[in-house]
Protein backbone atom coordinates (compact mmCIF):
# COMPACT_ATOMS: atom_id res chain seq x y z
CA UNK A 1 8.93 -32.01 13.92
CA UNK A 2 9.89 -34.49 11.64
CA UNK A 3 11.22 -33.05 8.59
CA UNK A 4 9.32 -34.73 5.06
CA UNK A 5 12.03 -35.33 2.00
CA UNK A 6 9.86 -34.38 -0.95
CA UNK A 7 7.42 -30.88 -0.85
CA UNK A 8 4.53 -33.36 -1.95
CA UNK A 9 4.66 -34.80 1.66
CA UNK A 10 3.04 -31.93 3.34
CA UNK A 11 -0.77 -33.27 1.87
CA UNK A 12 0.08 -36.17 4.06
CA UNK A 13 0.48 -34.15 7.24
CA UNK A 14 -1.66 -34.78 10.29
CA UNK A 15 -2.29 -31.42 11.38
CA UNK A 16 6.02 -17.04 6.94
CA UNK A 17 11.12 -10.58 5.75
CA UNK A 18 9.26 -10.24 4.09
CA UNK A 19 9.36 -10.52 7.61
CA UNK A 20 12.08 -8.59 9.55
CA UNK A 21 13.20 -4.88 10.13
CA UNK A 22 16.99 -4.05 10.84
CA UNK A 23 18.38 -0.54 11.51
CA UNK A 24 19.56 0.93 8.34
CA UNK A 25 23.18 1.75 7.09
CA UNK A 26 24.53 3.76 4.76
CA UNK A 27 25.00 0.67 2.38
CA UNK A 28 21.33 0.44 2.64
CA UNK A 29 18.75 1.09 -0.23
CA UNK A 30 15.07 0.13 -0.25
CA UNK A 31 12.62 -2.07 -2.39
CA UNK A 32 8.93 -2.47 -2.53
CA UNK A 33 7.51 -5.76 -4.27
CA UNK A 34 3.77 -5.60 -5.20
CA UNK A 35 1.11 -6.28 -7.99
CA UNK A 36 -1.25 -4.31 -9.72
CA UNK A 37 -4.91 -5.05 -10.90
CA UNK A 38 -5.68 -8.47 -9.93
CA UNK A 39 -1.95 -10.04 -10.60
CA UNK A 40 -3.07 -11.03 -13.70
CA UNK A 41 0.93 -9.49 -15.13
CA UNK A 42 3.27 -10.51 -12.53
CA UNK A 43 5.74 -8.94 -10.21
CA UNK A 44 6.56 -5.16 -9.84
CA UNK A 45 9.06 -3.50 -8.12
CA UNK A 46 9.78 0.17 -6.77
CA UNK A 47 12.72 1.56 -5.17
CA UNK A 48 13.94 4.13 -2.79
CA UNK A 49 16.65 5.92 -0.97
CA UNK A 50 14.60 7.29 1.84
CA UNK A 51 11.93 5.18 2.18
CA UNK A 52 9.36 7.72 1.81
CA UNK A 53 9.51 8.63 -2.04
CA UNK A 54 9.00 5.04 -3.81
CA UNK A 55 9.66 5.20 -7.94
CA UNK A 56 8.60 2.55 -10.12
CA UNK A 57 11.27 0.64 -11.67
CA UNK A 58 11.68 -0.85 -14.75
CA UNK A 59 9.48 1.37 -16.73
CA UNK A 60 6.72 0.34 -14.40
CA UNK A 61 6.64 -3.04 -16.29
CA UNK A 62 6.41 -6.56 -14.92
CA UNK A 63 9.70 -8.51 -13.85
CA UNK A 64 8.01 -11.53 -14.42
CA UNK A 65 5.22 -13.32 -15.16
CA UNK A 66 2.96 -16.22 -13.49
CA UNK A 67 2.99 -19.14 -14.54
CA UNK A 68 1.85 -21.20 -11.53
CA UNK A 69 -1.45 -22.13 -10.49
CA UNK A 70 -4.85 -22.16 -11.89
CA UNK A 71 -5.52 -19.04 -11.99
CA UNK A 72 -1.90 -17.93 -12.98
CA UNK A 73 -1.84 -14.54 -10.85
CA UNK A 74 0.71 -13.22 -8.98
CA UNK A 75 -0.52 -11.64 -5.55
CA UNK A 76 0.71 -10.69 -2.58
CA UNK A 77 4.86 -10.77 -3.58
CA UNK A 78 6.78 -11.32 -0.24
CA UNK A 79 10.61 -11.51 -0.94
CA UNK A 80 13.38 -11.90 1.51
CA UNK A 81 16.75 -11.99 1.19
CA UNK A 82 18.28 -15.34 2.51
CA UNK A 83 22.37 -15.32 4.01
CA UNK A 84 23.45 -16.29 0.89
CA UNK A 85 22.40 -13.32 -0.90
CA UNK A 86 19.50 -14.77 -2.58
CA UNK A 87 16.13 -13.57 -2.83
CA UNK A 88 13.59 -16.19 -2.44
CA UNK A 89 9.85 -15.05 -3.53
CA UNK A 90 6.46 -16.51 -2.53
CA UNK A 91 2.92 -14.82 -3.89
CA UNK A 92 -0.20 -15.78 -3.99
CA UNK A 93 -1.45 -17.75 -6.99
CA UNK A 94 -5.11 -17.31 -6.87
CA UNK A 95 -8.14 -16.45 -5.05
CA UNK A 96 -9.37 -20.07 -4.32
CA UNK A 97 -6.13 -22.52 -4.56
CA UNK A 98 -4.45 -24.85 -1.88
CA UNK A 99 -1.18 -24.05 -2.75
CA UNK A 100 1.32 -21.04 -3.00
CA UNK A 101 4.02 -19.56 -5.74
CA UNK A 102 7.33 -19.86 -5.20
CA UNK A 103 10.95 -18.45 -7.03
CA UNK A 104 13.97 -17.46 -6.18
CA UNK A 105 16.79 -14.83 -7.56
CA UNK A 106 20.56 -13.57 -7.28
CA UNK A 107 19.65 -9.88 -8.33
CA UNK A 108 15.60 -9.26 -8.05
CA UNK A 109 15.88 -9.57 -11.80
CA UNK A 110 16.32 -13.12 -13.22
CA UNK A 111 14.40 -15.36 -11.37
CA UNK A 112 13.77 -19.12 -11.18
CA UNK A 113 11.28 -21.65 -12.99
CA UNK A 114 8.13 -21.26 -10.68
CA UNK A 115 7.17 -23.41 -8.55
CA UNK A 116 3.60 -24.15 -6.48
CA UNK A 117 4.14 -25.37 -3.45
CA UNK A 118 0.75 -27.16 -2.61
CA UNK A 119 1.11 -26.36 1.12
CA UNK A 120 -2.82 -27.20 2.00
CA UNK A 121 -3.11 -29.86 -0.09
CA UNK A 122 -3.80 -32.23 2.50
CA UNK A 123 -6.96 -30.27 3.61
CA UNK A 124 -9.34 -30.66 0.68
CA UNK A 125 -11.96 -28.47 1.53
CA UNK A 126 -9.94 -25.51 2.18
CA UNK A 127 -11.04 -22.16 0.68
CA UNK A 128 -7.52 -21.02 -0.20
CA UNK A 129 -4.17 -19.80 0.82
CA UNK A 130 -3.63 -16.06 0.80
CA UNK A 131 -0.98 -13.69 1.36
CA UNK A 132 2.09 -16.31 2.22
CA UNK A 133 4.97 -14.49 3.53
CA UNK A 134 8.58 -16.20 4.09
CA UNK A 135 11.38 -14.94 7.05
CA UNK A 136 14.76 -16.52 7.22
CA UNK A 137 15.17 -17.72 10.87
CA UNK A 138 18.98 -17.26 11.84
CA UNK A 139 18.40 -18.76 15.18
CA UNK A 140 16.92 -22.08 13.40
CA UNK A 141 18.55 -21.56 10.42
CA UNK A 142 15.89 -22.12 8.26
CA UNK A 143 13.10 -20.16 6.42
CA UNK A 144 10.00 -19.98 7.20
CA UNK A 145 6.47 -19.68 5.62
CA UNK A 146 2.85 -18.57 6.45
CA UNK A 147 -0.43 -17.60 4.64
CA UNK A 148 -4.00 -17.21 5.90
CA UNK A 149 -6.26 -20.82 4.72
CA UNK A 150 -9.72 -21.08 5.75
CA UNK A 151 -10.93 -24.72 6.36
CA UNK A 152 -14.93 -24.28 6.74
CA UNK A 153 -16.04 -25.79 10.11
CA UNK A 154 -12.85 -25.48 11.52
CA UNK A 155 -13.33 -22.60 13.79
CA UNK A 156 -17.11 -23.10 14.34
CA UNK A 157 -17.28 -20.14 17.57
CA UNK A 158 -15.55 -17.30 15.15
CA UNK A 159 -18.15 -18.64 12.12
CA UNK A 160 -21.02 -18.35 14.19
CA UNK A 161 -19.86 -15.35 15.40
CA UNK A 162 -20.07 -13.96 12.42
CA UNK A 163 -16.27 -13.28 11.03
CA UNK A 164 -16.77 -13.20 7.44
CA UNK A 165 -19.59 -15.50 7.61
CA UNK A 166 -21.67 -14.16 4.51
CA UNK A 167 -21.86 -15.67 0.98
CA UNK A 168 -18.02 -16.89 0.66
CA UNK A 169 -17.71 -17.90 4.57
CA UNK A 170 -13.89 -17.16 4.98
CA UNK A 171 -12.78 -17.45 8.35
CA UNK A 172 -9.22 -17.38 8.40
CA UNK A 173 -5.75 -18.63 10.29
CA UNK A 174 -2.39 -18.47 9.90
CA UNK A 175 -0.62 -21.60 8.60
CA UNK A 176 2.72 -22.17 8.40
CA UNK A 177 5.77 -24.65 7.15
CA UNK A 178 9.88 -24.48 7.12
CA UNK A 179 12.26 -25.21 4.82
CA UNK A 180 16.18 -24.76 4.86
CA UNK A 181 16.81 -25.88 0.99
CA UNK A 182 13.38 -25.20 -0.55
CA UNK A 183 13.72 -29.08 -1.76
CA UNK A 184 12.43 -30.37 1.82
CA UNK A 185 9.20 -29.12 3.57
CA UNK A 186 8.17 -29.74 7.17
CA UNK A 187 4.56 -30.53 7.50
CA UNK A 188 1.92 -27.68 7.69
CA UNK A 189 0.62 -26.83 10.70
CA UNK A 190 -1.88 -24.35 12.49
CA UNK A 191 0.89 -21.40 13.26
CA UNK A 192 -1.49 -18.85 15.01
CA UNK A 193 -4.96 -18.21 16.12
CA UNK A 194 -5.74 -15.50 17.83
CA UNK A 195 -9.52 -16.65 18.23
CA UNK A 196 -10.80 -14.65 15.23
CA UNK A 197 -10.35 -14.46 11.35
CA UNK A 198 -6.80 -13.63 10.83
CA UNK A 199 -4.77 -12.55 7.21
CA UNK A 200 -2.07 -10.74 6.20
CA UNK A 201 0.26 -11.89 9.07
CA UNK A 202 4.04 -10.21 8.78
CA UNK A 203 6.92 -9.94 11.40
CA UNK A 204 8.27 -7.16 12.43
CA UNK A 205 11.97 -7.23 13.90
CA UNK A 206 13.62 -5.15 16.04
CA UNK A 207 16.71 -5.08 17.58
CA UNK A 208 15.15 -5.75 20.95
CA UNK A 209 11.78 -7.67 19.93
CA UNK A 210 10.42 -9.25 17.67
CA UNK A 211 6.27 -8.37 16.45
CA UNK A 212 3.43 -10.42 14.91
CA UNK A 213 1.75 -7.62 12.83
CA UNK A 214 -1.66 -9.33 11.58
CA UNK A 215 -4.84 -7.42 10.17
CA UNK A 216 -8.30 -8.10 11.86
CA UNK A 217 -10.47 -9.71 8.87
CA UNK A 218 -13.98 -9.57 10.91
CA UNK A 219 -16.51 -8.60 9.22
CA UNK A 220 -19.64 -8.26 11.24
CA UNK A 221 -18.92 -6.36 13.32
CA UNK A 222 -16.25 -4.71 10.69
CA UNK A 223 -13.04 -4.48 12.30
CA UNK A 224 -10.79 -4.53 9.01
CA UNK A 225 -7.55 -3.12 11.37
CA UNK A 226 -4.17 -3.82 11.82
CA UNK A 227 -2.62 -5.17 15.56
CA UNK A 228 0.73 -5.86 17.17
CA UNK A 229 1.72 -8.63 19.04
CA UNK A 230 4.90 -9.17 21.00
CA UNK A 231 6.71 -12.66 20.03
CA UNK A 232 9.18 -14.35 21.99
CA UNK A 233 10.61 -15.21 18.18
CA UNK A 234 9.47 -16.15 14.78
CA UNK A 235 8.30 -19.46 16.01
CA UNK A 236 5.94 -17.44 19.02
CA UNK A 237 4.71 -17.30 21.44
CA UNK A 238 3.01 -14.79 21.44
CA UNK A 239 1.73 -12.21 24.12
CA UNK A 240 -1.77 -10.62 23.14
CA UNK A 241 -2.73 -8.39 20.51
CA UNK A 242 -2.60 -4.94 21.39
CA UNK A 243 -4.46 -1.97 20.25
CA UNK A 244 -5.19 -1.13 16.58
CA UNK A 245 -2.82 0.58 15.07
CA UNK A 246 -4.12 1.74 11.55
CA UNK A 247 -6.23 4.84 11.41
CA UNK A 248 -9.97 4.36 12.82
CA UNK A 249 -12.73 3.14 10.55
CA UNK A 250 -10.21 2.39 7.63
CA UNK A 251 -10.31 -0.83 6.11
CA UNK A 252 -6.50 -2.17 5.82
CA UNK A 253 -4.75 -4.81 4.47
CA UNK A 254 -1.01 -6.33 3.72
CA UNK A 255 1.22 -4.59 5.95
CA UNK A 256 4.59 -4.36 5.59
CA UNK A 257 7.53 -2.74 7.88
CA UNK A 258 10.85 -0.89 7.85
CA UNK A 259 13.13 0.47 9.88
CA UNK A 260 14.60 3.78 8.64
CA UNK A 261 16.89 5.57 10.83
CA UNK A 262 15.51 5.57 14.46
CA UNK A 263 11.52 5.05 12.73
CA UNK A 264 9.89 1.95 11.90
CA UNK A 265 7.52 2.47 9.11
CA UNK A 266 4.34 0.24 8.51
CA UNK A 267 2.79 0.33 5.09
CA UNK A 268 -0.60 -0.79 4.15
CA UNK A 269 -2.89 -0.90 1.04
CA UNK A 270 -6.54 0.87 2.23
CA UNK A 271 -7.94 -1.00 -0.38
CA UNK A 272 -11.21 0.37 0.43
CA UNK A 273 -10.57 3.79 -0.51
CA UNK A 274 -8.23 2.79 -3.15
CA UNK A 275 -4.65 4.57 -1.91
CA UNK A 276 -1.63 3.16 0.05
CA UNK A 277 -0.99 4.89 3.31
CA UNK A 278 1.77 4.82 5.71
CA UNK A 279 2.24 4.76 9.86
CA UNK A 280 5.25 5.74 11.71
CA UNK A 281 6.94 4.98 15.17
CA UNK A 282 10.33 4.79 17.14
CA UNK A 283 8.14 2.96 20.40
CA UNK A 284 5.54 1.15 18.22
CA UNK A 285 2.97 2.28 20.76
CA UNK A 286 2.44 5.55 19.46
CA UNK A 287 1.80 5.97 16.05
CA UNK A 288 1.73 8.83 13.21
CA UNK A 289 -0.03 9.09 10.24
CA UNK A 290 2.69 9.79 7.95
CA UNK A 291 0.78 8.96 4.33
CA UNK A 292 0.78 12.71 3.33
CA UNK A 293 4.84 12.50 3.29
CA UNK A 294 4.57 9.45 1.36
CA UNK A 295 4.97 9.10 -2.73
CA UNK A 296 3.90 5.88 -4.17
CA UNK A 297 4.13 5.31 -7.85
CA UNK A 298 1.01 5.83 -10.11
CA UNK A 299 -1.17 6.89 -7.05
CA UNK A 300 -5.04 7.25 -7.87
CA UNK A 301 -4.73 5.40 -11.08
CA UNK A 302 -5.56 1.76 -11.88
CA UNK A 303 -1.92 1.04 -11.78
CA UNK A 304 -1.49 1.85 -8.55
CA UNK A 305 0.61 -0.29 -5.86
CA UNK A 306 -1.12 -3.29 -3.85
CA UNK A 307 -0.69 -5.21 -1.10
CA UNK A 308 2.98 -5.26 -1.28
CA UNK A 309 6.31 -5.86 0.78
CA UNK A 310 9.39 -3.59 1.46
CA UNK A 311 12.62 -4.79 1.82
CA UNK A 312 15.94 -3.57 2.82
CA UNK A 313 18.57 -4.50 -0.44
CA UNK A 314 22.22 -2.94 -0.73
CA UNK A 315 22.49 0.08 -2.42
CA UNK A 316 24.49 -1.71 -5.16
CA UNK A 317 21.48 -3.79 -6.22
CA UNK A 318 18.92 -0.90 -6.24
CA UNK A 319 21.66 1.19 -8.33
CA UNK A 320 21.38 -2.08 -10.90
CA UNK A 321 17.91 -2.09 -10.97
CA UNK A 322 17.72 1.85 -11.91
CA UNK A 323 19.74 1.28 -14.70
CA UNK A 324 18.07 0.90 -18.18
């Protein structure tokens, strides 16, 4: 695909880790990104050791504030860590924009002027762009970036079927773009479709595979889950979804993965009933309900964590981040 010199190119196309688990070392130390309310303050940041008992850092206070967008919020925070050692952030900048938040950091702390990238500008009808997520792809060597859009009348069989179809119409799919310098874009493009409405679409990495984790956004029926599906890498294919993996009749969204020690944990906001909760595997077929061991700052309050990502950082960088 030809690659476009300026980011303002991608309205003129035809038509993400955040994603990516690795075993765990001793140098490692973990970090969840997330929002609270509606976004409306910015980016906040817990830490662990373990994985399982997340603190709030910072005195529970934003990192930083939006400034992008019309609706200035900061959703959704995806961060990954790029070879260089920088941390390169994208968020969601409203509930019904075309484009995307973007900043980067050396130390999670000081971060960059913000920047929206307008990655569905050249579809003007489209609803919005939700939940972007960014992987570095060492194979390509370049990052890349994905977010659920809904273009009305795209999908016409899922619509009539009834995915989302009541007074806001949302039926989503995953769009995507790459970058290797953040100056350059490659045009956006439909990235997967799995025949239904589709959000919250994360990788999960393994030393042997690599995972499309996606949540089911259909409505009528309500399916609200998350799924697995096998990728040949980040760019697909992909096999078919599997089985749901979050707990029946719960209504999930944003998940998020880590490796720790021989487990890979999935996090998830049930948004419905107003709690994060937490899933844990060493085959990814069979899955435990590990929320009760789980500690999440300000729990059952209006502060508490959502829709998030976890990271792997080194120790080092969580140590600076603890201190006052």
């Amino acid at each position: 695909m030809k690659r476009r010199t300026v980011l303002t190119a991608l309205g003129a196309a035809a038509l993400s880790g955040c994603a990516g688990i690795k075993p765990a070392s001793q140098q490692d130390a973990y970090v969840f990104a997330y929002f609270i309310d509606n976004g409306q303050d910015g980016l906040h940041l817990a830490g662990s050791d373990d994985g399982y008992r997340w603190e709030a850092l910072n005195g529970g206070r934003s990192y930083v504030a939006p400034t992008v967008g019309k609706a200035k919020l900061m959703r959704d925070p995806c961060i990954v860590r790029g070879p260089d050692g920088i941390y390169h952030m994208v968020w969601t900048s409203g509930w019904n924009e075309t484009g995307i938040g973007y900043a980067s950091s050396p130390d999670l702390v000081h971060w960059s002027p913000q920047r929206e990238l307008p990655v569905m500008a050249h579809e003007p009808t489209t609803l919005n762009a939700w939940a972007p997520e960014i992987a570095w792809d060492e194979k390509r060597g370049e990052y890349l970036i994905f977010w659920s859009s809904t273009i009305p009348g795209r999908f016409a069989a899922s619509e009539a079927a009834g995915d989302d179809a009541g007074a806001n119409k949302y039926n989503h799919r995953i769009y995507a773009t790459t970058t290797r310098d953040f100056a350059a874009f490659t045009p956006t493009r439909l990235f997967y479709d799995p025949g239904f409405s589709v959000i919250d679409a994360t990788f999960l990495r393994t030393h042997h595979s690599d995972w499309l984790l996606v949540k089911d956004e259909t409505r009528h029926p309500p399916r609200k889950y998350l799924q697995l599906a096998r990728a040949a890498g980040l760019q697909g294919p992909f096999e078919p979804l599997g089985a749901p993996i979050s707990p029946a009749g719960l209504w999930t969204e944003g998940p998020t993965a880590l490796q720790v020690g021989d487990d890979v944990i999935v996090y998830y906001d049930a948004y419905t009933t107003k709690h994060y909760g937490a899933l844990r595997s060493r085959d990814l077929v069979h899955w435990e309900d590990v929320t009760a061991q789980m500690h999440f700052p300000d729990e059952g309050t209006a502060r508490r964590m959502r829709h998030g990502t976890a990271l792997q950082v080194p120790v080092d960088v969580l140590a600076a981040l603890r201190r006052p």
